[in-house]
Protein backbone atom coordinates (compact mmCIF):
# COMPACT_ATOMS: atom_id res chain seq x y z
CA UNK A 1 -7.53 11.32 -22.90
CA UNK A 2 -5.03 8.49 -22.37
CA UNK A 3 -1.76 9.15 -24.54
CA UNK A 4 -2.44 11.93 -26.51
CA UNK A 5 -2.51 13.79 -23.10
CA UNK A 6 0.74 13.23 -22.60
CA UNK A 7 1.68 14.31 -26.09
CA UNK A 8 -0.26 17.49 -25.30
CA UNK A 9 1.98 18.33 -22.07
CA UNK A 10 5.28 17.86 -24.33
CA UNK A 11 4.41 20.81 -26.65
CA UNK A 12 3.71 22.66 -23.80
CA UNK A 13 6.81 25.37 -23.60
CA UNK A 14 7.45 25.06 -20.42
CA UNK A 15 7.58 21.60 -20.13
CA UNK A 16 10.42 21.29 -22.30
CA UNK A 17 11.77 23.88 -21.13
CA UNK A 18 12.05 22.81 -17.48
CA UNK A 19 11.23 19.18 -17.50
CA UNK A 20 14.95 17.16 -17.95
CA UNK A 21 16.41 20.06 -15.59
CA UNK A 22 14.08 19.78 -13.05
CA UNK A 23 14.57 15.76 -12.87
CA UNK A 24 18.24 16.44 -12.71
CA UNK A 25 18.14 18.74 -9.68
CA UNK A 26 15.82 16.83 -8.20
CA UNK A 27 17.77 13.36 -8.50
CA UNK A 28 19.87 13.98 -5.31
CA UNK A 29 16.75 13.79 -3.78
CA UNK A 30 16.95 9.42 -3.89
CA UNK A 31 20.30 9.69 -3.36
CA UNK A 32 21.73 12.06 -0.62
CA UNK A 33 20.93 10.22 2.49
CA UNK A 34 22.00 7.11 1.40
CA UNK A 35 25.54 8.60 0.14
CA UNK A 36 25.33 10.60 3.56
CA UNK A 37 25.03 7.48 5.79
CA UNK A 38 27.42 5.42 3.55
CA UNK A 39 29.80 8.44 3.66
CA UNK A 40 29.80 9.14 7.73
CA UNK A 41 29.85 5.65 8.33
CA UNK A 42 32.95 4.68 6.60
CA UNK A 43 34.73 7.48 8.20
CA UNK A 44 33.86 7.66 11.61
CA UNK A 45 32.89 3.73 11.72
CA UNK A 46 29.68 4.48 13.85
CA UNK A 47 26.46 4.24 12.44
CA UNK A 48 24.83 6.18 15.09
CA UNK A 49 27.01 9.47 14.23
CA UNK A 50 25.94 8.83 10.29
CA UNK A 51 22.39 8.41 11.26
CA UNK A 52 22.31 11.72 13.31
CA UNK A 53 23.97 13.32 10.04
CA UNK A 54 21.36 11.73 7.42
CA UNK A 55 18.82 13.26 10.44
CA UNK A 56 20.09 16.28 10.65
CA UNK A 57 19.94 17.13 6.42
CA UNK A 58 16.22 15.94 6.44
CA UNK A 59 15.56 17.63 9.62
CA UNK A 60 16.90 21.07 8.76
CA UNK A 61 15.14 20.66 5.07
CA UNK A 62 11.78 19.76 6.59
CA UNK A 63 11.70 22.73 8.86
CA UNK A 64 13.24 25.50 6.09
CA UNK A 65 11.18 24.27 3.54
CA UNK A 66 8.92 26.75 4.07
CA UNK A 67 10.87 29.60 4.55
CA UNK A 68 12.48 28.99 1.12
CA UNK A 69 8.82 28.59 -0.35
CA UNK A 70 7.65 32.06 0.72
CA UNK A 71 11.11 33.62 -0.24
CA UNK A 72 10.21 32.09 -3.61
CA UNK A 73 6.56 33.48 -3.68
CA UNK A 74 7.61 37.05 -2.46
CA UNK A 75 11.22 37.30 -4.79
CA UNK A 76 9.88 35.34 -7.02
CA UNK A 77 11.62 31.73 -7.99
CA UNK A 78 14.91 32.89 -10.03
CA UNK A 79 16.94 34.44 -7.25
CA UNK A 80 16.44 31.72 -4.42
CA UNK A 81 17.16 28.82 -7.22
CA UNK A 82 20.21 30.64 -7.74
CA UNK A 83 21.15 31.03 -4.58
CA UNK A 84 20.25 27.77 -3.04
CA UNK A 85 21.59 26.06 -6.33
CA UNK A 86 25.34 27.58 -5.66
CA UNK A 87 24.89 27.10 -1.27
CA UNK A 88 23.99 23.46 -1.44
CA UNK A 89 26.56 22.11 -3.30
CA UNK A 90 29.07 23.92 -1.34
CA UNK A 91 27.79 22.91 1.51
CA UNK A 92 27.46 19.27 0.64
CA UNK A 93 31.18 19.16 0.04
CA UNK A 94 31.83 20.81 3.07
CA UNK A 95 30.36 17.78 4.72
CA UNK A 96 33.06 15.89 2.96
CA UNK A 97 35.94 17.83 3.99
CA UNK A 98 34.32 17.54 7.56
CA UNK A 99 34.32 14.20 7.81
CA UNK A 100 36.80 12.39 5.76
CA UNK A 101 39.77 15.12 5.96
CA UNK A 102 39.25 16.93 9.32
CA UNK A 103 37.47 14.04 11.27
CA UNK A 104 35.19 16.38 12.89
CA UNK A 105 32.43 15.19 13.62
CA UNK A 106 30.29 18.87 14.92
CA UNK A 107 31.69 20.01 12.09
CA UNK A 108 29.87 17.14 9.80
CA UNK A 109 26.58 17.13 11.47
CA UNK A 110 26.49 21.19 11.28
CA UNK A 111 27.40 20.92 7.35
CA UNK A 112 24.97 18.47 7.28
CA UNK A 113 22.11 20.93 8.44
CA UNK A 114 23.18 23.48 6.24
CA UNK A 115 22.89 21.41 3.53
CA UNK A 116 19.14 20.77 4.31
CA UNK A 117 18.60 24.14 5.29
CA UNK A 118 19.77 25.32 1.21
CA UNK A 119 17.77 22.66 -0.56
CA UNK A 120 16.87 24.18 -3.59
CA UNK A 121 13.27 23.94 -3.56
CA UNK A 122 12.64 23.08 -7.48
CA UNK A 123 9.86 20.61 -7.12
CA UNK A 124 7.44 23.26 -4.95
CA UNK A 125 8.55 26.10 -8.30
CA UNK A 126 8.19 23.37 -10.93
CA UNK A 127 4.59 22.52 -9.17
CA UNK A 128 3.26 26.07 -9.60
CA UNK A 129 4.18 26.02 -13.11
CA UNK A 130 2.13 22.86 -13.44
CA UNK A 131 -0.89 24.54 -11.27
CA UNK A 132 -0.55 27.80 -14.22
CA UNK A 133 -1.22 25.09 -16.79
CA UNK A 134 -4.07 26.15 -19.86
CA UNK A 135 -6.23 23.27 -18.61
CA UNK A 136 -7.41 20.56 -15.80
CA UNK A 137 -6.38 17.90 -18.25
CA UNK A 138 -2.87 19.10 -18.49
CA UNK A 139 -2.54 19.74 -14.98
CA UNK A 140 -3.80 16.11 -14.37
CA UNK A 141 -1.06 14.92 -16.87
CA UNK A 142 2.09 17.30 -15.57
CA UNK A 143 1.13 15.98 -11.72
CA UNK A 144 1.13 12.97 -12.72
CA UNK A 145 4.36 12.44 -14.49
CA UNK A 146 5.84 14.61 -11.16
CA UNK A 147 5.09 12.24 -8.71
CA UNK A 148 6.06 9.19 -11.16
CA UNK A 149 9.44 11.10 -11.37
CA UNK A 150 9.71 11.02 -7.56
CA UNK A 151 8.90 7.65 -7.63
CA UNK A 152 11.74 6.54 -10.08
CA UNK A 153 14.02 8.78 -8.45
CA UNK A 154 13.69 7.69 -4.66
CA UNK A 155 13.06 3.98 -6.04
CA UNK A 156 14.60 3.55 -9.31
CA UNK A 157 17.60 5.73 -9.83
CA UNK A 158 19.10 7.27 -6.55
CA UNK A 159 20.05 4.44 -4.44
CA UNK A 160 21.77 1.96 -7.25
CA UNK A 161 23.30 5.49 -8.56
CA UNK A 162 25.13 6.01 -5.19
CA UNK A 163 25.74 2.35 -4.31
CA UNK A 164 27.76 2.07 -8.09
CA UNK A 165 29.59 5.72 -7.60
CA UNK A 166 30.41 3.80 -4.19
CA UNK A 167 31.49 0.72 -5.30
CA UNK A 168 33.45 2.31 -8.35
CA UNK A 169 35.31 4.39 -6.32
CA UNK A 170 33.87 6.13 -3.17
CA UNK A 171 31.35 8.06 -1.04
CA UNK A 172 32.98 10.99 -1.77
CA UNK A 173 32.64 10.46 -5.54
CA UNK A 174 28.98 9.76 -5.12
CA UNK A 175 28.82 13.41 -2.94
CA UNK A 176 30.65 15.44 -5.41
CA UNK A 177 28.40 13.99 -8.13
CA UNK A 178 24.93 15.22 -6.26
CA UNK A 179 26.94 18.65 -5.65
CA UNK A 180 27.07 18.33 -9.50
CA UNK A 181 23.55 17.44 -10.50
CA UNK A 182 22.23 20.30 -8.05
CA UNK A 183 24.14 22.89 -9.43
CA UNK A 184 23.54 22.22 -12.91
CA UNK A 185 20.28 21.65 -12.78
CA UNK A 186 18.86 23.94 -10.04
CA UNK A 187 20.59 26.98 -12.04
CA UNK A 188 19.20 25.61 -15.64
CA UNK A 189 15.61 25.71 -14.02
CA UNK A 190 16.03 28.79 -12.38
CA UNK A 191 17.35 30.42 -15.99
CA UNK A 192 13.95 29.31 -17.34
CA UNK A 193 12.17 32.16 -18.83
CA UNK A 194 8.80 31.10 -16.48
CA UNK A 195 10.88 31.18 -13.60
CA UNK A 196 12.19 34.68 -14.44
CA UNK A 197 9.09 36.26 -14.16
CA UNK A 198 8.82 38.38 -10.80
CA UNK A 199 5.70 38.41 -8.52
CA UNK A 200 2.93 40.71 -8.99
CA UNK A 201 2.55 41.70 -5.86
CA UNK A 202 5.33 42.28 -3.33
CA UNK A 203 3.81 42.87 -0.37
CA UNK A 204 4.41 40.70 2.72
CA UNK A 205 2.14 37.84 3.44
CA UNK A 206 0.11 37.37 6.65
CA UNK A 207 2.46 36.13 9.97
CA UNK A 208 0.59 32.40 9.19
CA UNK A 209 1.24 32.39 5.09
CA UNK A 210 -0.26 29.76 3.76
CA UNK A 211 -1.26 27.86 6.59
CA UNK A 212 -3.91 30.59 6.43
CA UNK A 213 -5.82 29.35 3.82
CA UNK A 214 -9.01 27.50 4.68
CA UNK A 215 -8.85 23.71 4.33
CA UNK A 216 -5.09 23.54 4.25
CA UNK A 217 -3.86 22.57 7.90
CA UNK A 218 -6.46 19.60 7.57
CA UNK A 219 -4.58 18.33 4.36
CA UNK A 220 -1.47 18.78 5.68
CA UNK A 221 -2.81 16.68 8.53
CA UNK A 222 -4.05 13.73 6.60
CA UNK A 223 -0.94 14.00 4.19
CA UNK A 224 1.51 13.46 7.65
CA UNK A 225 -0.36 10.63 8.94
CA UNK A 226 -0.58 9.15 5.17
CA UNK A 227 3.00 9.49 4.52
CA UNK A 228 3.66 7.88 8.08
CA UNK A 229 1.77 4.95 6.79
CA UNK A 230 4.22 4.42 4.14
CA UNK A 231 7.13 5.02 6.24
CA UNK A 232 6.03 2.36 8.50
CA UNK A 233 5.60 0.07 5.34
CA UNK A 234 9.17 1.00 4.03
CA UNK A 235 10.51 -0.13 7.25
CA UNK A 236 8.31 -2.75 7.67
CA UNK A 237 8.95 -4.51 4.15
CA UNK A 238 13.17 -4.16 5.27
CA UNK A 239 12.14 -6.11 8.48
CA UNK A 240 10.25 -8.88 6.47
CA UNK A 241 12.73 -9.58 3.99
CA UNK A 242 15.53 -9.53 7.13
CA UNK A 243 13.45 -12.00 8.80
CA UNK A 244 13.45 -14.18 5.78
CA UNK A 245 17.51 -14.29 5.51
CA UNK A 246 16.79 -11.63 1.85
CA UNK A 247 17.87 -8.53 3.72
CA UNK A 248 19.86 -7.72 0.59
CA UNK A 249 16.62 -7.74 -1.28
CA UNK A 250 14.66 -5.34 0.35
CA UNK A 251 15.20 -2.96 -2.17
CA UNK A 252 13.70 -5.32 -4.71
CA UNK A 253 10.80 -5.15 -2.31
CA UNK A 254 10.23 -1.47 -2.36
CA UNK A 255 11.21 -1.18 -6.23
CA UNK A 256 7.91 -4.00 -7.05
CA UNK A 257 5.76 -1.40 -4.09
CA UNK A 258 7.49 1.78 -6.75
CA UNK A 259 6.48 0.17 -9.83
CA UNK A 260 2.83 0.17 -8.90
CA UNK A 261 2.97 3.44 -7.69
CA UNK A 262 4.54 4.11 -10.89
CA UNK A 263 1.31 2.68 -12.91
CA UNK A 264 -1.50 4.13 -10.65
CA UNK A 265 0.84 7.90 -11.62
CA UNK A 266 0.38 6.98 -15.36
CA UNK A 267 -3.26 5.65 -15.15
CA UNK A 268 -4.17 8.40 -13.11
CA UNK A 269 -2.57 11.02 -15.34
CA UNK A 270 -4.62 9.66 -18.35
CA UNK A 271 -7.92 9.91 -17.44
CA UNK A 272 -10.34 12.35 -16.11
CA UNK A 273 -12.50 12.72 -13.61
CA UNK A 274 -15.83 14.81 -12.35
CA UNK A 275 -15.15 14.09 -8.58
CA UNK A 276 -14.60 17.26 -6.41
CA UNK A 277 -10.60 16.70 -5.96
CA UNK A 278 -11.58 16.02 -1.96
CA UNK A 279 -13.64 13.48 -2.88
CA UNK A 280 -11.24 11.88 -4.99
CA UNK A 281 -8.26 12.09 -2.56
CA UNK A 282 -10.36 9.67 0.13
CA UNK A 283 -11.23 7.39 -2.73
CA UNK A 284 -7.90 6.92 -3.37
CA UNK A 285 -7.23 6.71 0.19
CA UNK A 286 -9.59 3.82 0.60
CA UNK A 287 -8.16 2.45 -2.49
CA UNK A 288 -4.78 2.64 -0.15
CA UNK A 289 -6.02 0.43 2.66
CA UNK A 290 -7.62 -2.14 0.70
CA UNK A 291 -4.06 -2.63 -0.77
CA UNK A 292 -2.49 -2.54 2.16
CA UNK A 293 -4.95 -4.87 3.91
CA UNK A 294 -3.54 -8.00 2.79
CA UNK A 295 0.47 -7.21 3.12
CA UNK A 296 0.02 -8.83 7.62
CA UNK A 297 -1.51 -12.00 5.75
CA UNK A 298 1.65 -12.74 3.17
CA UNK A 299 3.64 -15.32 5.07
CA UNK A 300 6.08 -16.15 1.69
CA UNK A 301 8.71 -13.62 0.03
CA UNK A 302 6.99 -13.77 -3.52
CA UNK A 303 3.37 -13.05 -2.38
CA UNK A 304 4.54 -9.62 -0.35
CA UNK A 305 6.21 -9.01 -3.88
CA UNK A 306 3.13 -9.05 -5.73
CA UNK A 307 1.00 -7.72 -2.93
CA UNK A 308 3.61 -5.01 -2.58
CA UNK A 309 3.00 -3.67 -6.66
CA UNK A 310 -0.89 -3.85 -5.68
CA UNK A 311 -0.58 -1.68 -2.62
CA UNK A 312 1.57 0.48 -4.42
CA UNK A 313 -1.09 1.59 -6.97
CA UNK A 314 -3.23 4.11 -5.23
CA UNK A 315 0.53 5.43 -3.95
CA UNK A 316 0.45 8.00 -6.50
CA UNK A 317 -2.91 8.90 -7.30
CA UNK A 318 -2.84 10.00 -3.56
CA UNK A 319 0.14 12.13 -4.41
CA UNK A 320 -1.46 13.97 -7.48
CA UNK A 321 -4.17 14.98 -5.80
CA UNK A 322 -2.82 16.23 -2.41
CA UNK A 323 -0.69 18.43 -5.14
CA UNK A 324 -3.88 19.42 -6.66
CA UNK A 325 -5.73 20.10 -3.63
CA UNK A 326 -2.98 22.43 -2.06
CA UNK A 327 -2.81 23.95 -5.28
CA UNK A 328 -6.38 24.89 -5.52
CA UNK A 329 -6.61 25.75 -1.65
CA UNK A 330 -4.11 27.92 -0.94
CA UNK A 331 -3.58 31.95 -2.67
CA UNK A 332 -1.78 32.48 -5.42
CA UNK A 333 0.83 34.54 -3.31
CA UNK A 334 1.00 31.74 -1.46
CA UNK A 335 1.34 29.47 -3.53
CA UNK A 336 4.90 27.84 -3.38
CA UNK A 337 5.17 28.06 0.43
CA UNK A 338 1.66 25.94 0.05
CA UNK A 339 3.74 23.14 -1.51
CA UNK A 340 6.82 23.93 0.83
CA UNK A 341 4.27 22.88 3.78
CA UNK A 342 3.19 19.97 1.74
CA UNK A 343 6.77 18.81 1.67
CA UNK A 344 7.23 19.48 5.20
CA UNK A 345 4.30 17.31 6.02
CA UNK A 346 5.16 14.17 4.09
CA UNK A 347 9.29 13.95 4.98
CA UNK A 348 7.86 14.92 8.82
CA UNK A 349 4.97 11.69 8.26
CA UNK A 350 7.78 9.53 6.83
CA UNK A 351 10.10 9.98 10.13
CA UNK A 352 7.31 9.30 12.29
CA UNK A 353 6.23 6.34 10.62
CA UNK A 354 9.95 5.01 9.72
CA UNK A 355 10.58 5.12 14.08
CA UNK A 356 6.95 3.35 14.88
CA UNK A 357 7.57 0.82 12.71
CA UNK A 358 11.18 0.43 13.76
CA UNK A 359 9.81 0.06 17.12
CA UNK A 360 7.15 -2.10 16.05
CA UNK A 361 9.25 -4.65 14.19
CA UNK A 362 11.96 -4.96 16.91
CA UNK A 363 9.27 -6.20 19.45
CA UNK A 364 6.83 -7.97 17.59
CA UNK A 365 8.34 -8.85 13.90
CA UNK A 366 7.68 -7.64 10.64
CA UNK A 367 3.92 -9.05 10.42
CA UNK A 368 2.78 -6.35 13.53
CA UNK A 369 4.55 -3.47 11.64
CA UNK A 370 2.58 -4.53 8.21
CA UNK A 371 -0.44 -4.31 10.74
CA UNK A 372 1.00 -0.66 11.78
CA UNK A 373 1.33 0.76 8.10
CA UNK A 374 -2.41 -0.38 7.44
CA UNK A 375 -3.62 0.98 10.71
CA UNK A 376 -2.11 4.42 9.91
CA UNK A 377 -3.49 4.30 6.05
CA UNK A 378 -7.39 4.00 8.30
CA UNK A 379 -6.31 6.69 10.11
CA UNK A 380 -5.60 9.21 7.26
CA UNK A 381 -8.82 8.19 5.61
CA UNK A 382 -10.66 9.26 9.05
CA UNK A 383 -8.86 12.27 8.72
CA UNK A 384 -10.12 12.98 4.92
CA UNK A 385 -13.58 12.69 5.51
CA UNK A 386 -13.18 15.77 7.09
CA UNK A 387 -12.12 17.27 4.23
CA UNK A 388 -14.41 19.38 2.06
């Protein structure tokens, strides 16, 4: 319990082994699209062309995801790390020699999409690991701190990291520097001794993989339509500070929604629990809308701020246990692509959401899109009580 869990999950082997390289492969994760968009933008001078680029990476990594996740679970994890971690970073700096030496902008939008489409796929590998743990607890604990790291790094780390390479020196420094962090970590993962360890069985899985698996389209379901909700919010919370004349604080906005996130991860990670893992995920979906319920009603900058950490808390806690659920749904031969589709699901829920609320705030304001993030978090809980 508490502490001593987390103690516990630092003599595991594996967790030393692969925990700082994992978080460094998986850094250019909060910081690609930004650098991508900042990147396009300067050279070309249109922000529709960089938005089509930042598109086209999370586009082509949404719908490969997949495909690299069954690779993994058939090959087994060390040759497709490998792979991936050499192809991405060459094809991230092709993307720079496509659009700030040759000024072509096909050429920059195709690099782009290969660049999504060779996303090493270390957090789905690093996930099964977790899911192999000796016990719940340490499970619990391992999920935990993995979706705090994705917090910090889409919140915490990424962004300021490319907006100081940029303001140091360039986009192009910030680009090579994620080419860097990929490489070097994706290939220290994949030299892991757990990740060297082939598949027991070899044999092809069926035409449908892991969407197979009973239960699984319906939390890949919920998961979309919960991830829209904080898309919505994301964009949302940018329109509301813009609205107040604090555009330029809008990150300070979604850092006070990451740090509660942050300590619902930790909390979460602490403690046990007897609940069936679907009963737990619509708790902590309810839990979700009564957080977001009273974001519409904040009329002043410092009350969304506070409001923001609240709504933030059952942010993670979600996360954990959509990980756990997938993980104790889906085969064991399956297992990575499981996550893959997981993946797939959220960045798809997150575009959907980030264009309704776009939408939403250009007609009506910021307070109807607020309304729109809370209206989707209902939904998704409608959705779970389907869920065994």
């Amino acid at each position: 319990m508490g502490l001593g869990r987390y103690i516990a999950l630092v003599g595991e082997p594996v967790t030393r082994r692969i925990g700082i390289p994992s978080a460094v492969a998986r850094l250019p994760l909060g910081m690609t699209a930004l650098a991508l968009l900042l990147l396009v933008q300067r050279d070309s001078g249109s922000f529709a062309l960089a938005g089509g680029v930042a598109a086209s990476f999370a586009l082509a990594s949404g719908l490969t995801s997949p495909i690299r996740g069954r690779l993994v679970d058939r090959f087994g994890p060390m040759p497709v790390l490998m792979a991936t971690g050499v192809l991405q970073p060459f094809a991230l700096l092709s993307v720079v020699l496509f659009s700030t030496w040759l000024r072509d902008d096909a050429g920059v939008v195709v690099a782009a999409a290969a660049a999504g489409a060779t996303l090493p796929p270390v957090g789905p590998v690093v996930r099964v690991l977790w899911q192999r743990l000796p016990s719940a607890g340490l499970c619990e604990a391992a999920f935990a701190l993995d979706a705090v790291l994705l917090q910090v790094i889409y919140y915490g780390v990424g962004p300021p990291l490319v907006t100081a390479l940029t303001v140091l020196h360039s986009p192009e420094l910030a680009m090579f520097v994620i080419a860097g962090l990929t490489a070097v970590g994706t290939v220290l993962v994949a030299s892991a001794p757990a990740c060297r360890v082939r598949p027991a069985a070899r044999e092809r899985p069926p035409p449908w993989g892991a969407l197979a698996a009973p239960g699984i389209a319906g939390v890949l379901v919920t998961v979309l339509v919960s991830s829209a909700a904080i898309g919505a919010l994301e964009v949302a919370v940018t329109g509301f500070a813009a609205e107040h004349a604090m555009a330029g604080l809008a990150g300070l906005y979604l850092a006070a929604f990451g740090l509660g996130s942050i300590a619902g991860g930790l909390w979460y990670g602490s403690r046990s629990s007897r609940r069936a893992l679907g009963a737990q995920y619509r708790l902590w979906l309810a839990v979700t809308i009564a957080g977001f319920a009273p974001l519409p009603l904040c009329s002043g900058p410092g009350w969304l701020a506070a409001f923001l950490v609240v709504g933030g808390f059952a942010v993670a806690p979600a996360s954990i246990v959509q990980f756990r659920l997938v993980g104790e749904l889906a085969q064991d031969s399956v297992l990575t692509e499981a996550f893959t589709w997981l993946l797939s699901a959220s960045l798809a829920g997150a575009a959907v959401g980030n264009a309704a609320a776009g939408a939403v705030v250009e007609k009506a304001g910021s307070t109807a899109a607020l309304g729109t993030a809370l209206v989707l978090s209902a939904a998704a809980f409608l959705l779970s009580l389907e869920l065994s």
